[in-house]
Each structure stands twice: as structure tokens, then as C-alpha cells.
C-alpha atoms as a PDB file:
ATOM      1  CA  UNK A   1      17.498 -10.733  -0.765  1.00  0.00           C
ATOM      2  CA  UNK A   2      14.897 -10.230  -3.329  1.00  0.00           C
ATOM      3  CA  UNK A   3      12.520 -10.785  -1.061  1.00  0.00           C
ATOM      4  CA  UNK A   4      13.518  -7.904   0.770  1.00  0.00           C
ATOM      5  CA  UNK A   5      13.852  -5.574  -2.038  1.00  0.00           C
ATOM      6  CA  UNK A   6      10.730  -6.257  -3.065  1.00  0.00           C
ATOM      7  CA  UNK A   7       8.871  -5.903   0.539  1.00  0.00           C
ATOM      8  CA  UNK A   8      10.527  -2.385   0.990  1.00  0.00           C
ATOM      9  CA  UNK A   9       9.003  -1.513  -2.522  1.00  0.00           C
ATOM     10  CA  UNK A  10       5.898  -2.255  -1.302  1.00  0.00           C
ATOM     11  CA  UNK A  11       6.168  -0.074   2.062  1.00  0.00           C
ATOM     12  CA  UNK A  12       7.467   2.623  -0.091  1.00  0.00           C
ATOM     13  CA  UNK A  13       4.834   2.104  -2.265  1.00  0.00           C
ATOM     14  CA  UNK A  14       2.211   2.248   0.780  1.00  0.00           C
ATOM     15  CA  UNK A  15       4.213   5.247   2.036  1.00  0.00           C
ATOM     16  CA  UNK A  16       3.934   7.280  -1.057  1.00  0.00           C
ATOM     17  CA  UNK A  17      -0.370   6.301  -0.718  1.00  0.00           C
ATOM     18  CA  UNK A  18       0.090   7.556   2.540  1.00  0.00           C
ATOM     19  CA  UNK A  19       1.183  10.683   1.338  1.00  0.00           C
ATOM     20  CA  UNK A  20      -0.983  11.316  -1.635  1.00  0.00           C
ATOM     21  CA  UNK A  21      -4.236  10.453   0.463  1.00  0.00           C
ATOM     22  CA  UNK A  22      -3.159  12.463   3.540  1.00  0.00           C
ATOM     23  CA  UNK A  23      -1.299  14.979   2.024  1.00  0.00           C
ATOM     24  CA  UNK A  24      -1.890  15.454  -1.472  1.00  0.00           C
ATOM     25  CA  UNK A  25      -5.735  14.466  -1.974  1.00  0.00           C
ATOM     26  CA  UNK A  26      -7.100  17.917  -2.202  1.00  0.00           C
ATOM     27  CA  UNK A  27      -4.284  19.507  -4.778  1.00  0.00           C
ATOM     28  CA  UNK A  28      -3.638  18.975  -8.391  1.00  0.00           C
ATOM     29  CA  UNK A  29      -1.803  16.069  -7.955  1.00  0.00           C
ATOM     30  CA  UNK A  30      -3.720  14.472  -5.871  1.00  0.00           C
ATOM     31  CA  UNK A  31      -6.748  14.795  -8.153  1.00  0.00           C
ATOM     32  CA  UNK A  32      -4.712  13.652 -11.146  1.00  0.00           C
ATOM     33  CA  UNK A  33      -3.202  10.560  -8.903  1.00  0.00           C
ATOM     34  CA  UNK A  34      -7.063   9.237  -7.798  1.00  0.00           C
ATOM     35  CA  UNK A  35      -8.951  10.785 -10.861  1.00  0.00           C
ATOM     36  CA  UNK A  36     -11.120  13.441  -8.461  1.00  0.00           C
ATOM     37  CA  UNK A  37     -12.910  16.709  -9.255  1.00  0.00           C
ATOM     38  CA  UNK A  38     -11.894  19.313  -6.758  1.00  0.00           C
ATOM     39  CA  UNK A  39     -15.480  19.314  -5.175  1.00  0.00           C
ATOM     40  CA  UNK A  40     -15.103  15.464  -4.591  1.00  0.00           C
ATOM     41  CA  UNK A  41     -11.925  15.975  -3.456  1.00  0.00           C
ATOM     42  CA  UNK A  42     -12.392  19.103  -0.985  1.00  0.00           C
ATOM     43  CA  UNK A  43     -15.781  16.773   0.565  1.00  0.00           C
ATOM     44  CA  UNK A  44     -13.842  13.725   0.980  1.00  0.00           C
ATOM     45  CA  UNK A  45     -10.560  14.780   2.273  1.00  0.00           C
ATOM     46  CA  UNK A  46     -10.874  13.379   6.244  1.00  0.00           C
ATOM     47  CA  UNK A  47     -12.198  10.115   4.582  1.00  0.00           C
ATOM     48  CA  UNK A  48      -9.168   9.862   2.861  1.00  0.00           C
ATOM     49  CA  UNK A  49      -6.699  10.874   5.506  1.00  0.00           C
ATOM     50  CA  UNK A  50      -8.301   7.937   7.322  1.00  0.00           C
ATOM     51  CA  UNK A  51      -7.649   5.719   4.535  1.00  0.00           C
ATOM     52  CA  UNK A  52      -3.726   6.902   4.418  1.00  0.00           C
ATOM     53  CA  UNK A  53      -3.869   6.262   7.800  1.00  0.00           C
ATOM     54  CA  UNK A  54      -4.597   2.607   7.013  1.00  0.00           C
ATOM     55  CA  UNK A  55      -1.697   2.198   4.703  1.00  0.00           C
ATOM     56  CA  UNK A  56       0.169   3.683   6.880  1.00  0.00           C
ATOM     57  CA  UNK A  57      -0.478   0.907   9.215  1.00  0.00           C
ATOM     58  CA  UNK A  58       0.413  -1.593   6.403  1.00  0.00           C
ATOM     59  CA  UNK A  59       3.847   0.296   5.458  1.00  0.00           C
ATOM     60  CA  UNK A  60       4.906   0.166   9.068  1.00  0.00           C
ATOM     61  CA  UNK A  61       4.129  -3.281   9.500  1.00  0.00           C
ATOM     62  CA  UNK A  62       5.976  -4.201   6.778  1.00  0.00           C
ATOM     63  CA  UNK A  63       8.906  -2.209   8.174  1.00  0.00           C
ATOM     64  CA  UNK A  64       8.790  -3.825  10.849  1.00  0.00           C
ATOM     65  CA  UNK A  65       8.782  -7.292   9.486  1.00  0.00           C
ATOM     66  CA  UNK A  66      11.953  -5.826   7.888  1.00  0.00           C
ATOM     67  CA  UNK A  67      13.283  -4.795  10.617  1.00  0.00           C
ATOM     68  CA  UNK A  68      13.146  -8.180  12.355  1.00  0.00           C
ATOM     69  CA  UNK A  69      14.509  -9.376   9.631  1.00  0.00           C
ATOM     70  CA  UNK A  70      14.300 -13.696   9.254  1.00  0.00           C
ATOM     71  CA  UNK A  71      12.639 -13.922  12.551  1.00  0.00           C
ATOM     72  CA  UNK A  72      10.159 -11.370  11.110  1.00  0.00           C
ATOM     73  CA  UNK A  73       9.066 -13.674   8.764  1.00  0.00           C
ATOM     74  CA  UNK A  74       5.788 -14.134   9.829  1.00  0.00           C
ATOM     75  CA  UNK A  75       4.860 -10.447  10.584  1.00  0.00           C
ATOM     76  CA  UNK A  76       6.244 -10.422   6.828  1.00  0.00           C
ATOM     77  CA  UNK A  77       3.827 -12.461   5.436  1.00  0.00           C
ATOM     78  CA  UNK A  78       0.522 -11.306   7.671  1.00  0.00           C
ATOM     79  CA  UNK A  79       1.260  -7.540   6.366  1.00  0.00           C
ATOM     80  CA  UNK A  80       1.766  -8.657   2.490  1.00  0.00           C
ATOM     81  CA  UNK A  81      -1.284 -10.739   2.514  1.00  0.00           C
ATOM     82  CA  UNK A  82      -3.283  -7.695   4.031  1.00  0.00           C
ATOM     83  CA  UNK A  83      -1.950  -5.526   1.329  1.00  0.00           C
ATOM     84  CA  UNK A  84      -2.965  -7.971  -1.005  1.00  0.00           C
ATOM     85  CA  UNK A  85      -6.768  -8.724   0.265  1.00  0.00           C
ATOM     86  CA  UNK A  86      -6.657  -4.704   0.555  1.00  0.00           C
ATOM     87  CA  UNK A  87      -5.646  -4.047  -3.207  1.00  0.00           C
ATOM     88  CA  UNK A  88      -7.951  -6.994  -4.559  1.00  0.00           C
ATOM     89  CA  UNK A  89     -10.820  -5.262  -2.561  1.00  0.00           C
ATOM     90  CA  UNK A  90     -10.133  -1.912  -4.141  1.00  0.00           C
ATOM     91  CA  UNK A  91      -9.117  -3.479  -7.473  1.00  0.00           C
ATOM     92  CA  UNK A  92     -12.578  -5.022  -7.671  1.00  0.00           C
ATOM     93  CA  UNK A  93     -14.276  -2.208  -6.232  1.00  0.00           C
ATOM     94  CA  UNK A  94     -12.929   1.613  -6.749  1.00  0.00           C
ATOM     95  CA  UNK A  95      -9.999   1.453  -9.568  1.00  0.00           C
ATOM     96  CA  UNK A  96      -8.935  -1.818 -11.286  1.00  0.00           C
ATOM     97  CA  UNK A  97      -5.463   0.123 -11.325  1.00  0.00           C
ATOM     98  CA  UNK A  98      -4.881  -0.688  -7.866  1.00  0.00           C
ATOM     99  CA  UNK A  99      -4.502  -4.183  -8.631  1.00  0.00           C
ATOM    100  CA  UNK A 100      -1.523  -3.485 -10.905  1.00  0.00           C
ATOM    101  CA  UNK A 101      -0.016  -0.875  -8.484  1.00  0.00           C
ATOM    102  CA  UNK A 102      -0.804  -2.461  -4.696  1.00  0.00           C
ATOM    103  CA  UNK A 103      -2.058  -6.393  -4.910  1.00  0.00           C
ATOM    104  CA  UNK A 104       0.728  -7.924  -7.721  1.00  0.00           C
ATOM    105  CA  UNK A 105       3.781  -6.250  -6.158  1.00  0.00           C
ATOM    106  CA  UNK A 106       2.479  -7.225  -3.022  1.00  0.00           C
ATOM    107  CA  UNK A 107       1.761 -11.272  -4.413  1.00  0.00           C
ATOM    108  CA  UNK A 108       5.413 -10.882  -5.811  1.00  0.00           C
ATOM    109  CA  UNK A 109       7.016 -10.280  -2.124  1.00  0.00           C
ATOM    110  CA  UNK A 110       5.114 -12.556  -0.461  1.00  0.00           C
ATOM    111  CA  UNK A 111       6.091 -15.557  -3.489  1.00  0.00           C
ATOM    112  CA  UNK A 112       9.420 -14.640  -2.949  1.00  0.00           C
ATOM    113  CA  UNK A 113       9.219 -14.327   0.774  1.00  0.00           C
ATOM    114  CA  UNK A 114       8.081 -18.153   0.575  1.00  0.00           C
ATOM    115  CA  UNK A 115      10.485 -19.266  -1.352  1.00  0.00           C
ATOM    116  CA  UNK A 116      13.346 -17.633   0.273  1.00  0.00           C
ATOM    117  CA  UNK A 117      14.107 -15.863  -2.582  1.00  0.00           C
END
């Protein structure tokens, strides 16, 4: 059960990116949210619809994984460690931030997942 809670955190979590990046990236909030000037943000705004496309990928897969609930275990676990190589790669090279928001909640599901928490 934890487990689960804490994988549909992490989709909503990759759902709300999705949002911001695709959505949001060239408005206030979006500049408050990734720390961009409005130029910046105005000149990079397909790049980072692409890149909410990719968590959007990663929020659906983890859906899914929900979805197929204990057989899903392994679709489970192949999404969360993706999210987790994915926020260790951005912690280390755009915002260390995205460590704290993407990568540990991520390391958290899948250590429960494991343990059939």
C-alpha cells in the first residue's frame, strides 16, 4: 500500500512537470518554478514542451504499472528507476533541486516497491 501511494506521488509529481514545462514555461509561474528570465523562457519554450513530453512518458508509465497493479511490478520498477537516473542527471547537471523533488521520492517508491511495503 505504501508503495502505491508513493508511486502515484511520483506520477503526479511528473504530471504537474508536465504541466509547468508544457504549459506554464513561458508565464510567471513558470519562470518562478525553473528560475528563467522571460527572454530564456520565450527562446526555449518547444525545448521544453519536448522535455514535458518526456515526463509525460514517465507519469504514464508509472500509471500504468499502477494500473496493472502486482503483476505490474516490473513496469513499476523500470519507470521509477528511469525517473531516478533522470532526476540524478538533472540534479547533477541543471538544478541540484531536482534531486530533492524527482530522484528521492522516486528512490523511496521503488525501496518500498521492493520490499512490498
Amino acid at each position: 500500500m505504501i508503495a502505491t501511494v508513493l508511486i502515484g506521488l511520483v506520477a503526479l509529481i511528473h504530471a504537474y512537470i508536465v504541466y509547468l514545462e508544457m504549459v506554464l514555461w513561458d508565464t510567471p509561474r513558470g519562470h518562478k518554478a525553473f528560475g528563467l528570465t522571460p527572454d530564456f523562457a520565450k527562446a526555449s519554450k518547444v525545448l521544453a514542451a519536448n522535455q514535458g513530453l518526456y515526463n509525460g512518458f514517465l507519469a504514464a508509465g508509472l500509471v500504468w504499472g499502477l494500473y496493472l497493479g502486482e503483476p505490474g511490478f516490473q513496469v513499476k520498477t523500470f519507470f521509477l528507476v528511469c525517473v531516478v537516473v533522470a532526476g540524478l542527471y538533472g540534479a547533477a547537471t541543471a538544478n541540484r533541486k531536482i534531486l530533492y523533488v524527482q530522484a528521492i521520492p522516486a528512490f523511496l517508491a521503488l525501496i518500498a516497491l521492493w520490499l512490498g511495503w
